[in-house]
N, C-alpha and C. Protein backbone atom coordinates (compact mmCIF):
# COMPACT_ATOMS: atom_id res chain seq x y z
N UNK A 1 103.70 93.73 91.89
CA UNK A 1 102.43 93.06 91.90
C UNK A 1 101.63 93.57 93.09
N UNK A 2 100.26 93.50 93.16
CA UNK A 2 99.51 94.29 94.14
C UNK A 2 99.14 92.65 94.71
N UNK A 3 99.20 92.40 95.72
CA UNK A 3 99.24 91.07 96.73
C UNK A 3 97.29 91.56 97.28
N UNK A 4 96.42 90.50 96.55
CA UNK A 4 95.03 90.75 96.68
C UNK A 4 94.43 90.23 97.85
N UNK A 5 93.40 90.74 98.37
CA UNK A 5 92.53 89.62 99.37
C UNK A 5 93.34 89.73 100.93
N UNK A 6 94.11 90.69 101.23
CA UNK A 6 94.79 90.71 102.57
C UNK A 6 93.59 90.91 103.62
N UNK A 7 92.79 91.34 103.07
CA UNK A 7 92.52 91.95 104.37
C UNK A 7 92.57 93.28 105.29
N UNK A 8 93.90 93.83 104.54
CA UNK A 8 94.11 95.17 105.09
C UNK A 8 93.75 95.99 104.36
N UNK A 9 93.95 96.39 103.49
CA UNK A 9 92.68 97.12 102.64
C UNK A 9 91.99 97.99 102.74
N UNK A 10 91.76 98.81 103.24
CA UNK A 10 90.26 99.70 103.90
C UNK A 10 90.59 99.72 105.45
N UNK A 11 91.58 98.84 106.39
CA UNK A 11 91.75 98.58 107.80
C UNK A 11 92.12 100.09 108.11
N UNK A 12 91.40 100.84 109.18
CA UNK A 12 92.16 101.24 109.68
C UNK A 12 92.64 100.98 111.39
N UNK A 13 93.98 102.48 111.52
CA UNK A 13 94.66 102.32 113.27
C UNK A 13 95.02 103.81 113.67
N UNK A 14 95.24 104.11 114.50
CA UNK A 14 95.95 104.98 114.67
C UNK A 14 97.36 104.54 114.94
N UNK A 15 98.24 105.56 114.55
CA UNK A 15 99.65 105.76 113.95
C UNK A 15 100.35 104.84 115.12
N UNK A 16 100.56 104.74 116.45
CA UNK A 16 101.02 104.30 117.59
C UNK A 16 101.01 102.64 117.02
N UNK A 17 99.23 102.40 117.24
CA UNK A 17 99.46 101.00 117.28
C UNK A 17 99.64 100.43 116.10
N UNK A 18 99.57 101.58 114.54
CA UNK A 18 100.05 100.89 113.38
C UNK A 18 101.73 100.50 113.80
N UNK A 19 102.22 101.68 113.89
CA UNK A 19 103.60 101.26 114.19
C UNK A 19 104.65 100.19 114.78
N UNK A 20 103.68 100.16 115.89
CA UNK A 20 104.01 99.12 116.85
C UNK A 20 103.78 98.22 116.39
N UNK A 21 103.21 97.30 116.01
CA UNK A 21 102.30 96.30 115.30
C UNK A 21 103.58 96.13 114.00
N UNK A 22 103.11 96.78 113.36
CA UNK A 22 104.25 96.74 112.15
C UNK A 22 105.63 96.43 112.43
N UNK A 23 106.07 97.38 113.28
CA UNK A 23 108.20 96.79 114.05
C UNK A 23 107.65 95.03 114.32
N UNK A 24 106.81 95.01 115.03
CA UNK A 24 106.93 93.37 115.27
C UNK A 24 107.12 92.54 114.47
N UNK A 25 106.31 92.80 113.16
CA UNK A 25 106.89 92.21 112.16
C UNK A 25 107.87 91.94 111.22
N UNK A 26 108.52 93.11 111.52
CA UNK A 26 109.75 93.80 110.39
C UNK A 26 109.11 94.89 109.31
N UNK A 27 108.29 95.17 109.38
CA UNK A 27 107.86 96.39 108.36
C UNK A 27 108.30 98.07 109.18
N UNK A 28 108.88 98.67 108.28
CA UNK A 28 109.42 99.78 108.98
C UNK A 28 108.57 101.24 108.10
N UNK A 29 108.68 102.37 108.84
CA UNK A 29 107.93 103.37 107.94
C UNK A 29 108.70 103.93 107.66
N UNK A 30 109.32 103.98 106.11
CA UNK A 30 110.65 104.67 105.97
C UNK A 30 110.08 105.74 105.37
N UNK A 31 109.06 106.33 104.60
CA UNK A 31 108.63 107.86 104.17
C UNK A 31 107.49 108.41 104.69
N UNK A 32 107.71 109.29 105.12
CA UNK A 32 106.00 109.78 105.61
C UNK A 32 106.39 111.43 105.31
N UNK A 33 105.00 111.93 105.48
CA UNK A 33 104.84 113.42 105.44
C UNK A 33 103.15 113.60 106.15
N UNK A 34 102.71 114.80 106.20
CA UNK A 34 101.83 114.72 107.28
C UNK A 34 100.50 114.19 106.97
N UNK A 35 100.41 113.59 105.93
CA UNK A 35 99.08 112.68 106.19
C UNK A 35 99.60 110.96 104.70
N UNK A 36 100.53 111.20 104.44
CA UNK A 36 100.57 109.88 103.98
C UNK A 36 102.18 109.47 104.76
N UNK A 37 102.12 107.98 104.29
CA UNK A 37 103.28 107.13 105.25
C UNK A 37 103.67 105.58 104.51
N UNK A 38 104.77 105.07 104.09
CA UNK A 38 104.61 103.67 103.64
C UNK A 38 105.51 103.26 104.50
N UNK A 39 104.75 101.96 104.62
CA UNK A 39 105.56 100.79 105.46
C UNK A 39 105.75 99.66 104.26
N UNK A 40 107.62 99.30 104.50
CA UNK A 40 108.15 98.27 104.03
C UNK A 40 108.66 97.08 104.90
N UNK A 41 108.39 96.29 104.41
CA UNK A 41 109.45 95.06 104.45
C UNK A 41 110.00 94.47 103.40
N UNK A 42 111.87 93.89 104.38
CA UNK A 42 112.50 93.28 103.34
C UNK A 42 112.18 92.04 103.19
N UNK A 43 112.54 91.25 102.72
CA UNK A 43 112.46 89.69 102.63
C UNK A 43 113.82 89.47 101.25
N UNK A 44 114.51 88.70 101.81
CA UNK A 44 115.74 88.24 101.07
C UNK A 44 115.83 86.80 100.64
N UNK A 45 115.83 86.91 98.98
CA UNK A 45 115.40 85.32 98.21
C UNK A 45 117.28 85.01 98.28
N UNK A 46 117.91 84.22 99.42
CA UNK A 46 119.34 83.73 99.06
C UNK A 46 119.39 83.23 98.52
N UNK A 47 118.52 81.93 97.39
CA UNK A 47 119.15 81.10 96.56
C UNK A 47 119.57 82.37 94.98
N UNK A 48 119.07 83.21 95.03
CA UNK A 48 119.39 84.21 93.91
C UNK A 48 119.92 85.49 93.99
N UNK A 49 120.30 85.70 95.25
CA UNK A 49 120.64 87.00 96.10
C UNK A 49 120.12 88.41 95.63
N UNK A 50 118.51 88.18 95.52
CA UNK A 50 117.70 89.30 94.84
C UNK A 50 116.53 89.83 96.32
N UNK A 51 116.58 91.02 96.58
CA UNK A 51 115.92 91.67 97.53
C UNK A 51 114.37 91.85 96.89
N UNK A 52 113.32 91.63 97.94
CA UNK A 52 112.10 91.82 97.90
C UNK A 52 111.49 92.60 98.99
N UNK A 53 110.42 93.41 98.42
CA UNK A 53 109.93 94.67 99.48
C UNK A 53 108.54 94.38 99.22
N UNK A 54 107.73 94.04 100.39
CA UNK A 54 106.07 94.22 100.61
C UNK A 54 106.14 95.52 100.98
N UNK A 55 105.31 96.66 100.19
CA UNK A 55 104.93 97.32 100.63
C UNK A 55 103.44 97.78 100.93
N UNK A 56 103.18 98.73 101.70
CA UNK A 56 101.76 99.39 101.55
C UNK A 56 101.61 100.78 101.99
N UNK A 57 101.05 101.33 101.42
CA UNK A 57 100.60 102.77 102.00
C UNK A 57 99.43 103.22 102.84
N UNK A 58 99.63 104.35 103.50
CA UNK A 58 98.37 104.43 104.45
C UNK A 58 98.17 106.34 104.23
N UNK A 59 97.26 106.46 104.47
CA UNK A 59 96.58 107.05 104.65
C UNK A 59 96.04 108.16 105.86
N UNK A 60 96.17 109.45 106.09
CA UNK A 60 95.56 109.54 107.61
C UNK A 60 94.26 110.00 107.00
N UNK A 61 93.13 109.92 108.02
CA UNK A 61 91.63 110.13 107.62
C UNK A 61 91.56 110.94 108.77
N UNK A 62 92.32 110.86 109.98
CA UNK A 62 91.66 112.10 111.35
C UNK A 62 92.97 112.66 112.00
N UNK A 63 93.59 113.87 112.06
CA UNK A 63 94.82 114.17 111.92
C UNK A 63 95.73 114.10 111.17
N UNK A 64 97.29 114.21 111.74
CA UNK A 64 98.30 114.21 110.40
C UNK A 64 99.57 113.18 111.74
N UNK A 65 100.10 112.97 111.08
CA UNK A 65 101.14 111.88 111.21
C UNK A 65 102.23 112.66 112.78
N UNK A 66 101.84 113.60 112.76
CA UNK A 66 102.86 114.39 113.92
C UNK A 66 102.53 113.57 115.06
N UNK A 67 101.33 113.07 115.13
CA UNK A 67 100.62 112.95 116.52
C UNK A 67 100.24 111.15 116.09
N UNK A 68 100.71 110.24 117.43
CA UNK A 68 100.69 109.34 117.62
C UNK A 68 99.05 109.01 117.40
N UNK A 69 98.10 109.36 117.78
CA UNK A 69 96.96 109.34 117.43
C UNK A 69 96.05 109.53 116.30
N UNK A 70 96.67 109.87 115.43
CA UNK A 70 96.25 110.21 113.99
C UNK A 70 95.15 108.66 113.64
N UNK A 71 94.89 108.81 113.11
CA UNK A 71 93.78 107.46 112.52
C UNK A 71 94.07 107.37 110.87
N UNK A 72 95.17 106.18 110.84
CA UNK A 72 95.24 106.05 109.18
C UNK A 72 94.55 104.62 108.11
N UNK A 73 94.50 105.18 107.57
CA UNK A 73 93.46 103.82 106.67
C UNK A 73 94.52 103.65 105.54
N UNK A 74 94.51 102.33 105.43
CA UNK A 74 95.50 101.00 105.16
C UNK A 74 94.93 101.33 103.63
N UNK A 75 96.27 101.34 102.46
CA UNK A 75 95.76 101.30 101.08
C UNK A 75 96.03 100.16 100.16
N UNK A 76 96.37 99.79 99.47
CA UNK A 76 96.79 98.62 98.40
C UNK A 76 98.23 98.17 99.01
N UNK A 77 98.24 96.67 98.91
CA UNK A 77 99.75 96.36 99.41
C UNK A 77 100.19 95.48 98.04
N UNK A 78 101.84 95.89 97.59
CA UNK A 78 102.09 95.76 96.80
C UNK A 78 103.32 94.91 97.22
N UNK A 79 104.12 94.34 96.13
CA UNK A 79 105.44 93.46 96.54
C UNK A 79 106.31 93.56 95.01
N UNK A 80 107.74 94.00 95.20
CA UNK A 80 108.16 93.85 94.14
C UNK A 80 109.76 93.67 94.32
N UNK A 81 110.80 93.61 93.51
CA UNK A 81 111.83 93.18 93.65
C UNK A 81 112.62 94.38 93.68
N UNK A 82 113.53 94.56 94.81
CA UNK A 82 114.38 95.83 94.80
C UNK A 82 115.24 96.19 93.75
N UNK A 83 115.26 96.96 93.25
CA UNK A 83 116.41 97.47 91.95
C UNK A 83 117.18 98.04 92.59
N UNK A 84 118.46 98.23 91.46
CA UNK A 84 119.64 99.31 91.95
C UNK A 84 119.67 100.43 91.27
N UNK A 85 119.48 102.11 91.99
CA UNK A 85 120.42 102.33 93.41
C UNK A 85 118.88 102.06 94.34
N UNK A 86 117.94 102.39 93.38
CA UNK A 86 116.95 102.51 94.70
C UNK A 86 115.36 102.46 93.59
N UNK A 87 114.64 101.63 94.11
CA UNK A 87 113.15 101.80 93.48
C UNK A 87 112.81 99.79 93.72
N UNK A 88 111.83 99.85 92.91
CA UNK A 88 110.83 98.45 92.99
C UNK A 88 110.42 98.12 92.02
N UNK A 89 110.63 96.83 91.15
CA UNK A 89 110.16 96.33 89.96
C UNK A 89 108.86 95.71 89.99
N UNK A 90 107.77 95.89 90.02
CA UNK A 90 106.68 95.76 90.73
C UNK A 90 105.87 94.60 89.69
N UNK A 91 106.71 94.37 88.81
CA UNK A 91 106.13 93.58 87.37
C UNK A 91 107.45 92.03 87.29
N UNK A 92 108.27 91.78 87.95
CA UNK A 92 109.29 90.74 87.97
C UNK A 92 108.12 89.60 88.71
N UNK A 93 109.04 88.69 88.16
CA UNK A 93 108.45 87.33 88.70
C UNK A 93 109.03 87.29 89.75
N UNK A 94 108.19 86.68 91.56
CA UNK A 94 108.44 86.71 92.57
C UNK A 94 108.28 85.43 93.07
N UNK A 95 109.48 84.81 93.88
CA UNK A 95 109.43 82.98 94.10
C UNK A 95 108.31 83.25 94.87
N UNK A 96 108.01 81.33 94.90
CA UNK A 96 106.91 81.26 95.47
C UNK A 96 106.82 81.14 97.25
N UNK A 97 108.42 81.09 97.92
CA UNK A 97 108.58 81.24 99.05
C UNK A 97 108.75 82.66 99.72
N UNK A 98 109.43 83.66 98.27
CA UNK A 98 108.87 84.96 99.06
C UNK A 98 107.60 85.57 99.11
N UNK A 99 106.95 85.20 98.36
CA UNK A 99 105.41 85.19 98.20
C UNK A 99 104.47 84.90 99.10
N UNK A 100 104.94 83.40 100.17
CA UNK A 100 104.46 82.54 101.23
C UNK A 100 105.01 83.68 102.22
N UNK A 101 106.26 83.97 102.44
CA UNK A 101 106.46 84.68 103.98
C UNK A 101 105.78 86.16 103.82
N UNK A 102 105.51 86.58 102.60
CA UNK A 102 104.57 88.28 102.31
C UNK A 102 103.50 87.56 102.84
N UNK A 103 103.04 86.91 102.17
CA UNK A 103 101.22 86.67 102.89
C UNK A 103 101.10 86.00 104.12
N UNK A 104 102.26 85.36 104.94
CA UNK A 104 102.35 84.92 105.82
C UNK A 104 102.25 86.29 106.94
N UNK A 105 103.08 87.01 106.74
CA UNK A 105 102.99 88.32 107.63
C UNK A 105 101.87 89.64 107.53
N UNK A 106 101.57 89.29 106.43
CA UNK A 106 100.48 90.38 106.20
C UNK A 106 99.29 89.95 106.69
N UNK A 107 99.14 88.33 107.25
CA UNK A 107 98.18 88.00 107.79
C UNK A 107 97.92 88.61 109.12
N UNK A 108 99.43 87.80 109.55
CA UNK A 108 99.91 88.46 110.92
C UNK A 108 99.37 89.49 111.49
N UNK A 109 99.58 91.07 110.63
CA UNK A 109 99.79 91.96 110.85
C UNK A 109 98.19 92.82 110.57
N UNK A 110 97.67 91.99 110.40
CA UNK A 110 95.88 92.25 109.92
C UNK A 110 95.42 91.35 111.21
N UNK A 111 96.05 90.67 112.02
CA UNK A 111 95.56 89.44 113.05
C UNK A 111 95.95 90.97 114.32
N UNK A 112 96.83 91.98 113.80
CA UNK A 112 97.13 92.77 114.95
C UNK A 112 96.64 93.74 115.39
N UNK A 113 96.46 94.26 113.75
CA UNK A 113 95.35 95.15 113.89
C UNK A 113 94.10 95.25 114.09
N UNK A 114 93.52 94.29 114.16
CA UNK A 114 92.27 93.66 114.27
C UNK A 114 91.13 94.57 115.88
């Protein structure tokens, strides 16, 4: 599901203080190459022991990702349920408490970038 109305959207940072900003929250940048990058977070539903990932992608608009300074612009943030061995069901029904702590942090994290 694409999680609407964040806010981040169009935001941009350069790479340093995206990063930084992001670890605080728990979102980590697990793929990049020199001008795109996604940041995930987990969030774990225990009453069903099913994994959930907010993600979003970014963008660089002034440099490439080598350099802490790069300037990247924030793209669609999405949330979906982890599959096995590896990918995102991006169309599953998502509780309504992992739903609350995604938009809870994505606020956050738009309150950081700010």
């Amino acid at each position: 599901m694409i999680i609407e109305n964040t806010g981040l959207n169009g935001m941009t940072s350069d790479l340093g203080h995206l990063d930084e900003s992001a670890d605080k929250l728990g979102f980590v940048r697990w793929q990049w190459e020199y001008t795109r990058a996604t940041y995930d977070l987990k969030l774990e539903d225990k009453s069903n022991n099913e994994v959930y990932f907010v993600r979003f992608n970014t963008r660089a608009i002034e440099g490439k990702l080598e350099s802490s300074s790069a300037i990247l612009s924030i793209e669609s943030v999405y949330l979906g349920r982890g599959t096995f061995p590896h990918g995102l069901d991006y169309e599953s029904q998502v509780p309504q408490q992992i739903l609350s702590i995604a938009t809870q942090r994505l606020e956050q994290l738009r309150k950081l970038l700010a």
